[in-house]
Structures are given as C-alpha cells and as structure tokens.
Protein backbone atom coordinates (compact mmCIF):
# COMPACT_ATOMS: atom_id res chain seq x y z
CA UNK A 1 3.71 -4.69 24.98
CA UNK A 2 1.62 -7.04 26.79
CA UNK A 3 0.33 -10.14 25.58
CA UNK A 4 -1.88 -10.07 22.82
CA UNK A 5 -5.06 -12.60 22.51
CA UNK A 6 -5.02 -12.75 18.65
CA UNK A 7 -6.62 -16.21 17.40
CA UNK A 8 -4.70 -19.06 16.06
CA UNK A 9 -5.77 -18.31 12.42
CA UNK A 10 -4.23 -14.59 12.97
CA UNK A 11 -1.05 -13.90 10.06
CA UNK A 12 1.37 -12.16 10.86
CA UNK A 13 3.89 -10.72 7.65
CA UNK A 14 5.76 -8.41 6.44
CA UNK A 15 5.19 -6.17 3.06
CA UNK A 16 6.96 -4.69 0.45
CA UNK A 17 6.48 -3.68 -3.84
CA UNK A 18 8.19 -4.37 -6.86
CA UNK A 19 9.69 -1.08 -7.24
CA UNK A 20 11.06 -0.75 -4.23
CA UNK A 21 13.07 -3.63 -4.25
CA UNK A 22 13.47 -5.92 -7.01
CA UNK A 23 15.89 -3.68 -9.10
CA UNK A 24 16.99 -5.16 -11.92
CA UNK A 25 14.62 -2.75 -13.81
CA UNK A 26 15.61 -3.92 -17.58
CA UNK A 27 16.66 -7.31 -16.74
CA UNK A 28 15.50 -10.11 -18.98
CA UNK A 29 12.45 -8.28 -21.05
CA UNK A 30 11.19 -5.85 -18.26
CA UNK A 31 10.10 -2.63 -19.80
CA UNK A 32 10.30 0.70 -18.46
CA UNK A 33 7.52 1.71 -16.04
CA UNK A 34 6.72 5.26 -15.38
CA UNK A 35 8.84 4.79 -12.07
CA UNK A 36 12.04 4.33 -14.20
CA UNK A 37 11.21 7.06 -16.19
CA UNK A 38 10.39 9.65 -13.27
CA UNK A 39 13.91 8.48 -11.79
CA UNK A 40 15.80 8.50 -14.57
CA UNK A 41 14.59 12.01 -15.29
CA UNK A 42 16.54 14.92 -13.29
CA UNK A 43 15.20 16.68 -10.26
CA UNK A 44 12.53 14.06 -9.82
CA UNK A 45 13.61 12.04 -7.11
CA UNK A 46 16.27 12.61 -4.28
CA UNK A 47 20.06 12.98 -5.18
CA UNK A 48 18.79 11.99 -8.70
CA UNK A 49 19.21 7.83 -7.77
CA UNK A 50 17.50 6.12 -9.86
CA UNK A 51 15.34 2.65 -8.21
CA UNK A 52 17.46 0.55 -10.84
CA UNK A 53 19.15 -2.17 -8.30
CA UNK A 54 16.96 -1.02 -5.30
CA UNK A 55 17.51 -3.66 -2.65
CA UNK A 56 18.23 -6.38 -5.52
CA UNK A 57 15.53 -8.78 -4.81
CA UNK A 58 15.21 -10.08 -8.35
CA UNK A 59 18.58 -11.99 -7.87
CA UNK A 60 18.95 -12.33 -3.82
CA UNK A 61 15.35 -13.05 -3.64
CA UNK A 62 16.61 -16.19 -1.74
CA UNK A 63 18.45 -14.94 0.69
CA UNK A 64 15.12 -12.42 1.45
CA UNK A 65 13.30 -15.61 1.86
CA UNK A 66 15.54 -17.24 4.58
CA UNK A 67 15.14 -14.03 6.52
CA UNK A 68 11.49 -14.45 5.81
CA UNK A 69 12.13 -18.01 7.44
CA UNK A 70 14.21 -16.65 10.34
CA UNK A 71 11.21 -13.90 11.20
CA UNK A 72 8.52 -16.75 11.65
CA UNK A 73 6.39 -14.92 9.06
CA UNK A 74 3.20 -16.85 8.35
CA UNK A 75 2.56 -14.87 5.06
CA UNK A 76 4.76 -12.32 2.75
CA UNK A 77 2.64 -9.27 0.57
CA UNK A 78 4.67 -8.68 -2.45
CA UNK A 79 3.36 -6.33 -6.09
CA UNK A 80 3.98 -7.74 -9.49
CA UNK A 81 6.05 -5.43 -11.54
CA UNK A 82 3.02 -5.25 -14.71
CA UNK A 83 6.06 -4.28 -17.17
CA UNK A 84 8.33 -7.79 -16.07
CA UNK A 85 5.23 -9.43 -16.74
CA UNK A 86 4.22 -7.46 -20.10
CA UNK A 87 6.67 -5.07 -20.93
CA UNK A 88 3.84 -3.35 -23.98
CA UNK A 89 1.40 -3.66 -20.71
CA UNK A 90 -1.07 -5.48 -23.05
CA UNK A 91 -0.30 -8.30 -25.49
CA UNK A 92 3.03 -9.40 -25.73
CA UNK A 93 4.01 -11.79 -22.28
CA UNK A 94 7.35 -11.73 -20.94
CA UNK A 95 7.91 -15.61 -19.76
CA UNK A 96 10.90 -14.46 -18.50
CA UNK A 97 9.00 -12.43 -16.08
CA UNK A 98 6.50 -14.80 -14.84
CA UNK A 99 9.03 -17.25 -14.34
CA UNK A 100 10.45 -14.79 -11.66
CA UNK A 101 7.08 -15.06 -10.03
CA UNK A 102 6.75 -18.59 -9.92
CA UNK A 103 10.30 -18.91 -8.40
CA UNK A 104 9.45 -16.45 -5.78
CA UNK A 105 5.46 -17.98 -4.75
CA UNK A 106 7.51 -21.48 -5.07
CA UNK A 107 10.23 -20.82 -2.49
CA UNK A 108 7.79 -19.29 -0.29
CA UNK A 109 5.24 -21.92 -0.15
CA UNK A 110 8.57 -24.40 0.08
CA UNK A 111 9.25 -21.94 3.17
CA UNK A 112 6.19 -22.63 4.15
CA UNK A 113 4.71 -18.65 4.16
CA UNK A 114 1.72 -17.69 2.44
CA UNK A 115 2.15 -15.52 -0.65
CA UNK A 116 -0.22 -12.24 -0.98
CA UNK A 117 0.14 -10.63 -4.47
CA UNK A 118 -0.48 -7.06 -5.06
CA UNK A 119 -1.63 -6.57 -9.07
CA UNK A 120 -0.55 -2.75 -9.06
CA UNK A 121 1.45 -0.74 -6.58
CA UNK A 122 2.08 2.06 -8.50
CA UNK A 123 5.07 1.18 -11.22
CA UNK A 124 2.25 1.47 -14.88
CA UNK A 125 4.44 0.52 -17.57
CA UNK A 126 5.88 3.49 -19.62
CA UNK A 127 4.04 2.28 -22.76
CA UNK A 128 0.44 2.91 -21.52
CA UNK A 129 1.59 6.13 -19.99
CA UNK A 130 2.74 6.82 -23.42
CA UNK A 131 -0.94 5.92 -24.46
CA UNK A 132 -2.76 8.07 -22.01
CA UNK A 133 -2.03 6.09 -19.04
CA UNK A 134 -4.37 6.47 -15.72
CA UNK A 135 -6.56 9.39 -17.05
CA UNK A 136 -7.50 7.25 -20.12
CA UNK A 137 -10.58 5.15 -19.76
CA UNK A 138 -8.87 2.36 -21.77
CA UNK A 139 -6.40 1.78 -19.01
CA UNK A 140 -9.72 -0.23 -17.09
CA UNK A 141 -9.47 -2.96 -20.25
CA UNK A 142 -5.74 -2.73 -20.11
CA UNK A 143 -5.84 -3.86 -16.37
CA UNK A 144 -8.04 -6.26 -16.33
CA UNK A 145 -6.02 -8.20 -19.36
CA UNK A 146 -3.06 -7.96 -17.08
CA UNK A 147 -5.09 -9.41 -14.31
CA UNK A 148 -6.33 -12.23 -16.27
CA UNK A 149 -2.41 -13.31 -16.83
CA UNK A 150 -1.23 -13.13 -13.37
CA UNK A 151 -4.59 -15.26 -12.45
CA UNK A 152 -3.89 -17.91 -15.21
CA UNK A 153 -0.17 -18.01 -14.72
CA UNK A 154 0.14 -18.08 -11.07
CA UNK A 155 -3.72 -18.43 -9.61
CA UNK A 156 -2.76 -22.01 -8.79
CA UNK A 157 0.35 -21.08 -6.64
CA UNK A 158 -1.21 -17.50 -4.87
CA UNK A 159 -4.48 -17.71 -2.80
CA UNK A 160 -4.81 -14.03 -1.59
CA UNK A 161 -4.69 -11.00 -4.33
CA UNK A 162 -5.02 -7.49 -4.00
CA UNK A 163 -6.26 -5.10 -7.16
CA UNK A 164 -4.67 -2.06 -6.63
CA UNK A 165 -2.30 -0.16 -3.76
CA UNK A 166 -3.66 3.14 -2.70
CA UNK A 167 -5.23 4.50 -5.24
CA UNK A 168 -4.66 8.11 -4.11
CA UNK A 169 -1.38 7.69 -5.84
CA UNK A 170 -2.90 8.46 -9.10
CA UNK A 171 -3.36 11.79 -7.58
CA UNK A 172 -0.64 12.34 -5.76
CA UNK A 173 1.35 11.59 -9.57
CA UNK A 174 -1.40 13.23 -12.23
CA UNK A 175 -2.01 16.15 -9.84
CA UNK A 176 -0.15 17.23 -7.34
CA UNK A 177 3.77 16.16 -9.82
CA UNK A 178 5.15 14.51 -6.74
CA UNK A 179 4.58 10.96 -8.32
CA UNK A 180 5.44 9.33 -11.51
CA UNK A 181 4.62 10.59 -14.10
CA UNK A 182 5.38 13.86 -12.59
CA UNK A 183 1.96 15.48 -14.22
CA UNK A 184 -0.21 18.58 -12.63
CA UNK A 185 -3.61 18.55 -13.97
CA UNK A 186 -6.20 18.16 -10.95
CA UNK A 187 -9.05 17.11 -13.77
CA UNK A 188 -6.18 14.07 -14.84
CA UNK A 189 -5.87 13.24 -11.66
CA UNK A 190 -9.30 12.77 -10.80
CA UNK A 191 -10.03 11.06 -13.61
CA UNK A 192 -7.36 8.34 -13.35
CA UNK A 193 -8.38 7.67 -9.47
CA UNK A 194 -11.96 6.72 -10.80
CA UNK A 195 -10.76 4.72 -13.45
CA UNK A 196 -8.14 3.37 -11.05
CA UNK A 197 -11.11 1.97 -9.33
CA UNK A 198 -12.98 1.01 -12.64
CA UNK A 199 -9.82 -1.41 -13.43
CA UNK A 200 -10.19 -2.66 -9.99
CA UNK A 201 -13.64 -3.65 -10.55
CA UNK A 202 -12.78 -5.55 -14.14
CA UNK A 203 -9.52 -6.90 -12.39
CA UNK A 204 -12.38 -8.56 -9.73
CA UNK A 205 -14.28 -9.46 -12.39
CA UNK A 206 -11.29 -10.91 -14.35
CA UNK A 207 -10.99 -12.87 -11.30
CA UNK A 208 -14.22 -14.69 -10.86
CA UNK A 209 -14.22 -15.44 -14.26
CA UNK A 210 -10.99 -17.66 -14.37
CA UNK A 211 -12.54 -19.26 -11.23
CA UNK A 212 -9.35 -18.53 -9.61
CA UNK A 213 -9.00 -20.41 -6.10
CA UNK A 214 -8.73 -17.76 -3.11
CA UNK A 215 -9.30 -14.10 -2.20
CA UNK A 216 -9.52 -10.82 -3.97
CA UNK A 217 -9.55 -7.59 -2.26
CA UNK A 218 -8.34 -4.09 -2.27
CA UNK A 219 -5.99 -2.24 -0.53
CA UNK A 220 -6.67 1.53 0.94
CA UNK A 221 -4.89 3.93 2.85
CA UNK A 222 -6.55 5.55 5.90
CA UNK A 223 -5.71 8.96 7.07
CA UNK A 224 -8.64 9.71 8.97
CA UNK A 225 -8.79 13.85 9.17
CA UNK A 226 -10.17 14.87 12.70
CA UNK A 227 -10.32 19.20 13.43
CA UNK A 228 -8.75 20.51 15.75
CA UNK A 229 -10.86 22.59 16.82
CA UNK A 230 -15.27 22.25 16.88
CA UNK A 231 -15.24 25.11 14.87
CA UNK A 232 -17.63 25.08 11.38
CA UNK A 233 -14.54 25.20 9.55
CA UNK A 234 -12.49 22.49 11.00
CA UNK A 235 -15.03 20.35 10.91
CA UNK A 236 -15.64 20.89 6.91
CA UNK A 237 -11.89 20.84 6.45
CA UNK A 238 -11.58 17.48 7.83
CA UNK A 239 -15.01 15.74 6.00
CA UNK A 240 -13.30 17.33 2.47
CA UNK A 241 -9.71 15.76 3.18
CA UNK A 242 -12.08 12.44 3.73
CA UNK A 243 -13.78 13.38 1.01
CA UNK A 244 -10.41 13.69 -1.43
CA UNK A 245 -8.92 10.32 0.26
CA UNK A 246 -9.86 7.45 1.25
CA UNK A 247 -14.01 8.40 0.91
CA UNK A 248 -13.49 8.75 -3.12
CA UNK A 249 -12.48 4.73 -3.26
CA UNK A 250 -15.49 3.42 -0.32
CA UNK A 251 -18.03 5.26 -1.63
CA UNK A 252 -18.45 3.88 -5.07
CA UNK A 253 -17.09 0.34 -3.38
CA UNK A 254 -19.08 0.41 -0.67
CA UNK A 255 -21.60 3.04 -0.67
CA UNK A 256 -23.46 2.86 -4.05
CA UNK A 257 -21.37 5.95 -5.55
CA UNK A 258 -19.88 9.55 -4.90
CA UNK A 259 -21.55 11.14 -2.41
CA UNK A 260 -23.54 14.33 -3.44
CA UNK A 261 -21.01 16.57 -1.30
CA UNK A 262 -18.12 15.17 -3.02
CA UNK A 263 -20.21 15.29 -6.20
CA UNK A 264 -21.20 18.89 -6.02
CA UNK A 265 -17.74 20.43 -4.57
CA UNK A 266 -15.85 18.35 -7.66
CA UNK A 267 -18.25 19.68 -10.28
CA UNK A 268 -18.27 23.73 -9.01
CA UNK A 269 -14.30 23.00 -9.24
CA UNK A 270 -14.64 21.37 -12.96
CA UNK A 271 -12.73 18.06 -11.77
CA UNK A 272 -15.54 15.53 -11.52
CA UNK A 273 -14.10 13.04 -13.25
CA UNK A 274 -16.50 11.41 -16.48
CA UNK A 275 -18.62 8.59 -15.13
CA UNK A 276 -20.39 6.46 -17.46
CA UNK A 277 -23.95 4.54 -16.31
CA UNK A 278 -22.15 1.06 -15.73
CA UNK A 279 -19.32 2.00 -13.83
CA UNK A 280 -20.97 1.73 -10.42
CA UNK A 281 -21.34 -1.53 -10.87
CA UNK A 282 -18.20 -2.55 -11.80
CA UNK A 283 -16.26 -1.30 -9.12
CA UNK A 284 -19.18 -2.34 -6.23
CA UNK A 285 -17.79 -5.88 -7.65
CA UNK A 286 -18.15 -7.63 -4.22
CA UNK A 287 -14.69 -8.41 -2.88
CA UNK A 288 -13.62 -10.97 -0.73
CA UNK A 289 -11.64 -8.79 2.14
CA UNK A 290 -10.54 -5.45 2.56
CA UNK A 291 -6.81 -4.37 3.21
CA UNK A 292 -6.06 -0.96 5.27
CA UNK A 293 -2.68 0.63 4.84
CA UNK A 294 -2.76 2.77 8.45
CA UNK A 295 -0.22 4.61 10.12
CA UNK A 296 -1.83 7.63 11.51
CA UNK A 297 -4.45 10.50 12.08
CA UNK A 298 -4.50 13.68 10.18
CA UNK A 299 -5.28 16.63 12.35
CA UNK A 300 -6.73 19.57 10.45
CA UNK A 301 -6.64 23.32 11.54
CA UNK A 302 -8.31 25.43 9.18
CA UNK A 303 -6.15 28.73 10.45
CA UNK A 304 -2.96 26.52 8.99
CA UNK A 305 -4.50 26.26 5.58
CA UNK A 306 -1.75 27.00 2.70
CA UNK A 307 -2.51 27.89 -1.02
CA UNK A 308 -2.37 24.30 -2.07
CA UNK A 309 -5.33 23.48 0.09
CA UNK A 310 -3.51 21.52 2.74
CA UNK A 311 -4.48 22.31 6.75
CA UNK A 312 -2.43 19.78 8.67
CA UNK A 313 -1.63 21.60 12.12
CA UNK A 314 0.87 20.17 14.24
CA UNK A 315 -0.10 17.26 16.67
CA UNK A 316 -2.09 17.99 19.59
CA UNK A 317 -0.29 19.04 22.50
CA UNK A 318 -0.15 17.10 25.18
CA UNK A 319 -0.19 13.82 22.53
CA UNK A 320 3.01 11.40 22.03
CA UNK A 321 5.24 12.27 19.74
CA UNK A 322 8.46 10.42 17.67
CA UNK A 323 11.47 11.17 17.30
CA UNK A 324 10.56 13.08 13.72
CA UNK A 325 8.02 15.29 15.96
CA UNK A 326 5.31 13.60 13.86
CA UNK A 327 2.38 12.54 16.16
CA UNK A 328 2.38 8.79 17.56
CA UNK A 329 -1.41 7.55 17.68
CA UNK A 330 -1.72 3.85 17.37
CA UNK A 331 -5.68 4.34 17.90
CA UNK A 332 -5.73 5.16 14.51
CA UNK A 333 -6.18 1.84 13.40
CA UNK A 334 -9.00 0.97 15.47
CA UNK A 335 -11.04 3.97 14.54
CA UNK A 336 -10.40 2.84 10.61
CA UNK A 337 -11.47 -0.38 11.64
CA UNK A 338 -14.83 1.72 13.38
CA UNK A 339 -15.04 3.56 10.19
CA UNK A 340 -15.57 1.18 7.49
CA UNK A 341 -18.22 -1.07 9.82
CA UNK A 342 -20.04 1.76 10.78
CA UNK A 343 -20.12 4.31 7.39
CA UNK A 344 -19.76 1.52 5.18
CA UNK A 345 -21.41 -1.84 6.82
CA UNK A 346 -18.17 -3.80 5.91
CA UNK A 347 -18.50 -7.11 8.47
CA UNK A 348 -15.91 -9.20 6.46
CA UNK A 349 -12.33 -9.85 6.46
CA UNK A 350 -10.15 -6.97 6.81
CA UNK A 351 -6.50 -7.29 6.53
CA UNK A 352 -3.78 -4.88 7.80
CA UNK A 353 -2.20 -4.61 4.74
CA UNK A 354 0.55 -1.73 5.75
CA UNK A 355 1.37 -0.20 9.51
CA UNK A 356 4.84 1.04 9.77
CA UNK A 357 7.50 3.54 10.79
CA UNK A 358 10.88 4.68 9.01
CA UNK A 359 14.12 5.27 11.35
CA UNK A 360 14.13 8.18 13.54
CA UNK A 361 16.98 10.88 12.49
CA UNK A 362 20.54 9.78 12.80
CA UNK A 363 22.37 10.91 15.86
CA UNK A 364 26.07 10.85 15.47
CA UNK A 365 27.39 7.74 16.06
CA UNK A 366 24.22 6.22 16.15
CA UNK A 367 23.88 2.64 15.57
CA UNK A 368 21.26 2.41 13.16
CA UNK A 369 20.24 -1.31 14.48
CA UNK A 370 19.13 0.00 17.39
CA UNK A 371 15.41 1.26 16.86
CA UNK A 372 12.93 1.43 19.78
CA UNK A 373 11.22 3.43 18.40
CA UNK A 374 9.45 1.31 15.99
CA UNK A 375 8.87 -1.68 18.49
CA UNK A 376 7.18 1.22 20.39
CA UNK A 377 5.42 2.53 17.40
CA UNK A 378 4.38 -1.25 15.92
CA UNK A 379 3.49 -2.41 19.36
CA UNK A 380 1.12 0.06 20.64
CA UNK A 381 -0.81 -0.40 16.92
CA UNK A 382 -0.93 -3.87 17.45
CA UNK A 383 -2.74 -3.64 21.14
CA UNK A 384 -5.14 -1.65 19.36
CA UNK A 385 -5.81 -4.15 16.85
CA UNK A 386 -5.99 -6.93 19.67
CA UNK A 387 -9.05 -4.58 21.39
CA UNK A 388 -10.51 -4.46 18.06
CA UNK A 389 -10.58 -7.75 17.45
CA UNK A 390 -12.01 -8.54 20.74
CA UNK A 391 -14.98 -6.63 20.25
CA UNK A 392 -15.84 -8.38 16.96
CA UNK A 393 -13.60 -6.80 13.90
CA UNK A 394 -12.73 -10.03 11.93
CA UNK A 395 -8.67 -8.67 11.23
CA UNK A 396 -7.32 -11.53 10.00
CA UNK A 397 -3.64 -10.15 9.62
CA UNK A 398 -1.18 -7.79 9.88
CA UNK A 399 2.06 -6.71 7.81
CA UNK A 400 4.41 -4.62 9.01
CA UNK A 401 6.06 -2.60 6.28
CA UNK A 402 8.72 -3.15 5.67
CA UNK A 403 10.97 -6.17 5.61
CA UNK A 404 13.57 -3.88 4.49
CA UNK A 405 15.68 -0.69 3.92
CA UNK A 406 13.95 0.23 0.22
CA UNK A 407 14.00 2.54 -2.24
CA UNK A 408 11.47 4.67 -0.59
CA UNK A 409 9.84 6.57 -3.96
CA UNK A 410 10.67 9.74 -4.26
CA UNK A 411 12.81 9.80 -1.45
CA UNK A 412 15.22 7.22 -2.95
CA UNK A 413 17.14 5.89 -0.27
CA UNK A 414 16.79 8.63 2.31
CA UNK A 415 13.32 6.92 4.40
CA UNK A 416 14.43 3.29 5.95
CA UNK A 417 11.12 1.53 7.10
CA UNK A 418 13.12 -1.91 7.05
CA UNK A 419 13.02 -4.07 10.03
CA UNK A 420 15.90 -5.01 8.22
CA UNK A 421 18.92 -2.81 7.45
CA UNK A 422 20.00 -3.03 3.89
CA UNK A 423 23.61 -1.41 3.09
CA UNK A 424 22.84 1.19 0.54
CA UNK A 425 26.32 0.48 -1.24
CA UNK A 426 27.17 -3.40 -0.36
CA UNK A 427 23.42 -4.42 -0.02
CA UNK A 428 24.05 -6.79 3.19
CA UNK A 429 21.37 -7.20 4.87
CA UNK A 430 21.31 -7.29 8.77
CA UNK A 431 18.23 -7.31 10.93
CA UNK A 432 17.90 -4.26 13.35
CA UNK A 433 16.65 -4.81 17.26
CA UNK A 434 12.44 -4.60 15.80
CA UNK A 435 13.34 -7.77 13.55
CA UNK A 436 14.29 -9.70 16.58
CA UNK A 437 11.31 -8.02 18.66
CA UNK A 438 8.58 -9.07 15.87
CA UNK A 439 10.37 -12.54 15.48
CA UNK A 440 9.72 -12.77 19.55
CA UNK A 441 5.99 -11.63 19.30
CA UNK A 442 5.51 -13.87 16.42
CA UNK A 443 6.80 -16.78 18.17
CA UNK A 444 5.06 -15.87 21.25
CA UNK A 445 1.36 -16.08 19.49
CA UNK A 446 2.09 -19.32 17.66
CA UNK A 447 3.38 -20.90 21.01
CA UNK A 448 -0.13 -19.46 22.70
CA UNK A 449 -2.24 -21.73 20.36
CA UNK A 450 -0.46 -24.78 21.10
CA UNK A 451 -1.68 -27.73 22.15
C-alpha cells in the first residue's frame, strides 16, 4: 500500500457490538434480548451455539483494551447491550449494567482512545419483542427513553454516538427469518425499518434535549447494486435493490421522504409501511455525521433472478477476486462516498463506521495468523478513501471490523473478521499478521504529522 496523505485529525479504530462479544448474556441483571432467544432456540443459528460467552469481553474487557493500546487505535466503536442497561427495555435501570459502561469508556479514555457508542446494533431486549417489538410504533418512545439513559449516564464520558446499526436488519429478522426474531412477514418487516428510523429520529432528539456534549449520527450499510448488463431490466433490478436498502433509510433522512417509485412499488405489493404526518420530520432530525458500513458492490443480473427476488450474478469477469470467490472492489467506498454528496447533498462528516473481511477458507495446515488477504483487502479500501478525501469528502475515520474473532450472528463462530484471533475454546487472544500491518500503518500516519 503506498503512503496515504490522510490529515492529522484522521481516526483510525477498530469496531465491534455487544452481542458479539461481551457474553456474559445473564450476568448481573441483563435480560434476554431477542439474540439470546434466536440462539437459544434450535436450528436458528449454526451448530446450535448459543452467543452466551462470545469472546468474553464483559470480564476480559481489560485485556481487549491493552490490545487496543498495543494497535495505536485513536478511537474504539463499541454497541450498548439495551437489555444490560434495562433489562424490561423501558423503566426499570440496571446500575449494574451501566456501571459496565462506565468501566469500559473509563479505561479507554485512561488508554487514551476515543470511545464511539452505538445505541442499537441489533440485540432488542426480549421483553419489547414480547410487546410487539420493531413492527410496533411504540418501540420509537421505547428507544428514545433508552437513549435518554445512556445520554444522562454516560454523555459526560462518550463524545461520538450512533442511533442505530443498519437498519436493514429489521428486515433481514421480521422478513426474510434469517435474523432474530426469526419472523417472515414482509409487511412486519417494513414496518419496523420505518419505525427503526422513527426511533432514530426521537433518539436525536433525545439527544439535543439533554444538551449532551458531542456527535450524533447514524450508521448505514452500502451495497451499491450496479447491472450487469445496460439492459432495461438490469438497470431496474439494481435502482429496486437501492430502493429496498440503503435508499429506504436516506430518503426520509436526507431526501424529504420515500421516493414515489419506492412508494408506488411498496403499495401495489401491500407492504408500505403506515406513515403518520409527523414522522418526516422526526427522522430528517439533522445529525451531526454520517457513518457508512462498506465492504462491497452488488452486481445484479436480472437472468439470475430466484423466487425470493434476489439477482446477484457472479462478479464480473476479468475483476479481482478473494479467496471465497466473492468479488474484491475497494472502489466501493468511494462511489458511497459519491453517492450520498451527489443524491443526497450530504457535505458533512462522514465516518467509516465498518470495512472489513473474514478469513479466507482454511487450507490444511494453515496457520490461521497468516492473512494477506485482508491487508490486501483493507489496504486497497483505504487508498480509495485517501483519493476521496483528496478531492474534498470530509472522512474523518475509519474502523476496521473487527478487533476480533466474534460470534458472527447467525453464523456463530464459523466467520472470523478479527484482526485478532480469539481461541474458540480457551479464548486467548493472539493478533494475526493484519494486526501488526494496521498497527504499522497507524503508526506510520501519526509519525507523518509530526513536528
């Protein structure tokens, strides 16, 4: 990779959620979220493990931090688990559970690393799911008093907060089943990624309010769909996969509400979601930056359409390609950046929130520490970041995800993103040849900007 021309005020971190790693999942007051349900439930997730210990950062938390230290990091995006915090998700607080949080934000800004707090990445707590959860308007009030107890109990210790992770997860777990809570019901689903965004825009709201110190923003996965052919089709197959991702969430953020193609296409299929006369407003709540989650292109191929509506052809020939045969296209992150200037007038912060790859498959006898891959894959995404930025996007970070091996979802333990390798069974943590690499590129830019 050559060297990069970032600006002195550029961040560099890593990222991870709650879920994935903290473990301890009924440990002093937590309650269930719909996470430890969907694992605990059979079939649901790979080799039926449940995320219950995960990587164990509630109690080695310290030890993460020192690697944190070792890495150079400037700043370190973490999730709040809502149900550690309020295990009812509304009313009762668990102190137990915002003490965790103030430990953690204390030892990093000891460490000297800036803390960057997700609000929700994905782990509701069972007892609003029990309640209606996502598809049920209410959830919007439920939110925002969450919000409003993270802001007043650790506002003075966190500067930078995100709302929400990818709200396409709401779909991905009321629609498609894949997700917790494991539901298929396409009108559901729609519903709870509007008021997904609705509880954003009270959670921003909540925000200004306290007169919390900082930044607010929002986090958003980009997938930009591009046809593979210039055929009518293609073309129309890749504006609707917009349309269903990442458009839903800018469009009433950024562009003053669904656009009448999205509008008309949801309302011939009966899933336009209800939308009541002040919700516009509340989620165009102006935010302070915006956080992209990239890590590719979709290519769509109408002719490889399947009965769930999905047209993702293979990658281009003549393209690079990993060692998964997936499609290696670090442009992808400057044409998101493109994107949301140019369809959506965004000139403010923007913060790569998630950019990442998991280990290649295992060759026998392997090491495992050994993965150029991902220095390829993280390096090439990072040059196009430095163009961007010298033609005037204001990126003001990166985070590679992740910092380590994690309970990857669905997948359980199967996907290892990790810069560092966790041991599934003894949990030791060793850093693989990309946690050296990124502690070397870190160290480089610092040493660039010094006097």
């Amino acid at each position: 990779m050559s060297l990069l021309n970032l600006p002195r005020s550029f961040e560099f971190g890593v990222a991870t959620s709650a879920f994935q790693i903290e473990g301890a999942w009924d440990a002093d007051g937590k309650g269930p979220s719909i996470w430890d349900t969907f694992g605990h439930t059979p079939g649901k997730v790979l080799d039926d493990i449940p995320g219950d210990v995960a990587c164990d950062h509630y109690h080695r938390y310290p030890e993460d931090i020192e690697i944190m230290k070792w890495l150079g990091l400037d700043s370190y995006r973490f999730s709040l688990s809502w149900s550690r915090i309020m295990p009812d998700g509304v009313g009762r607080i668990n102190q137990k559970g915002l003490d965790f949080y103030r430990r953690l934000t204390d030892s990093l800004l000891d460490a000297g690393i800036t803390p960057n707090a997700t609000l929700y990445h994905w782990d509701l707590p069972q007892a609003l799911q029990d309640r209606g959860g996502w598809p049920d308007r209410d959830v919007a009030d439920w939110f925002a008093e969450y919000a409003a107890v993270a802001f007043d109990a650790l506002g003075d210790r966190i500067g930078r907060w995100a709302t929400v992770n990818e709200p396409i997860s709401t779909w991905v777990g009321y629609a498609l089943g894949a997700f917790a809570p494991g539901l298929r019901d396409e009108r559901a689903g729609r519903q709870a990624m509007h008021n997904q965004m609705l509880a954003h825009g009270k959670a921003v709201q909540a925000f200004r309010a306290a007169g919390s110190p900082g930044d607010i923003g929002v986090v958003l996965d980009i997938w930009k769909r591009q046809p593979a052919t210039d055929s009518a089709d293609d073309r129309a197959l890749a504006a609707q996969g917009e349309d269903d991702g990442f458009r839903f969430f800018l469009d009433t953020l950024r562009g003053g509400g669904y656009s009448d193609r999205l509008r008309e296409r949801l309302q011939a299929e009966g899933t336009f979601p209800d939308v009541h006369d002040s919700d516009q407003e509340i989620i165009a709540s102006p935010v302070d930056y915006l956080g992209l989650n990239v890590y590719s292109r979709v290519v769509v191929n109408s002719e490889n359409q399947d009965s769930n509506g999905w047209a993702e052809s293979d990658p281009p020939r003549g393209g690079n390609f990993l060692d998964d045969g997936s499609e290696f296209y670090p442009r992808a992150v400057y044409e998101a950046l493109q994107m949301v200037r140019d369809d959506y007038g965004w000139n403010g912060p923007i913060y790569i929130t998630e950019n990442g790859l998991p280990d290649g498959p295992a060759d026998p006898g392997a090491d495992p520490l050994h993965d150029q891959e991902r220095i390829r894959y993280v390096g090439g995404f990072l040059e196009w970041i430095d163009r961007a930025v010298a033609e005037g996007s204001d990126v003001r970070g990166y985070y590679l995800w992740s910092l380590m091996d994690n309970y990857e979802w669905g997948m359980g333990f199967s996907k290892k993103y990790g810069i560092i390798r966790v041991d599934p069974e003894t949990l030791v943590r060793t850093p693989k040849d990309s946690a050296h690499w990124y502690r070397d590129v870190i160290a480089a830019h610092h040493a660039s900007h010094r006097s």
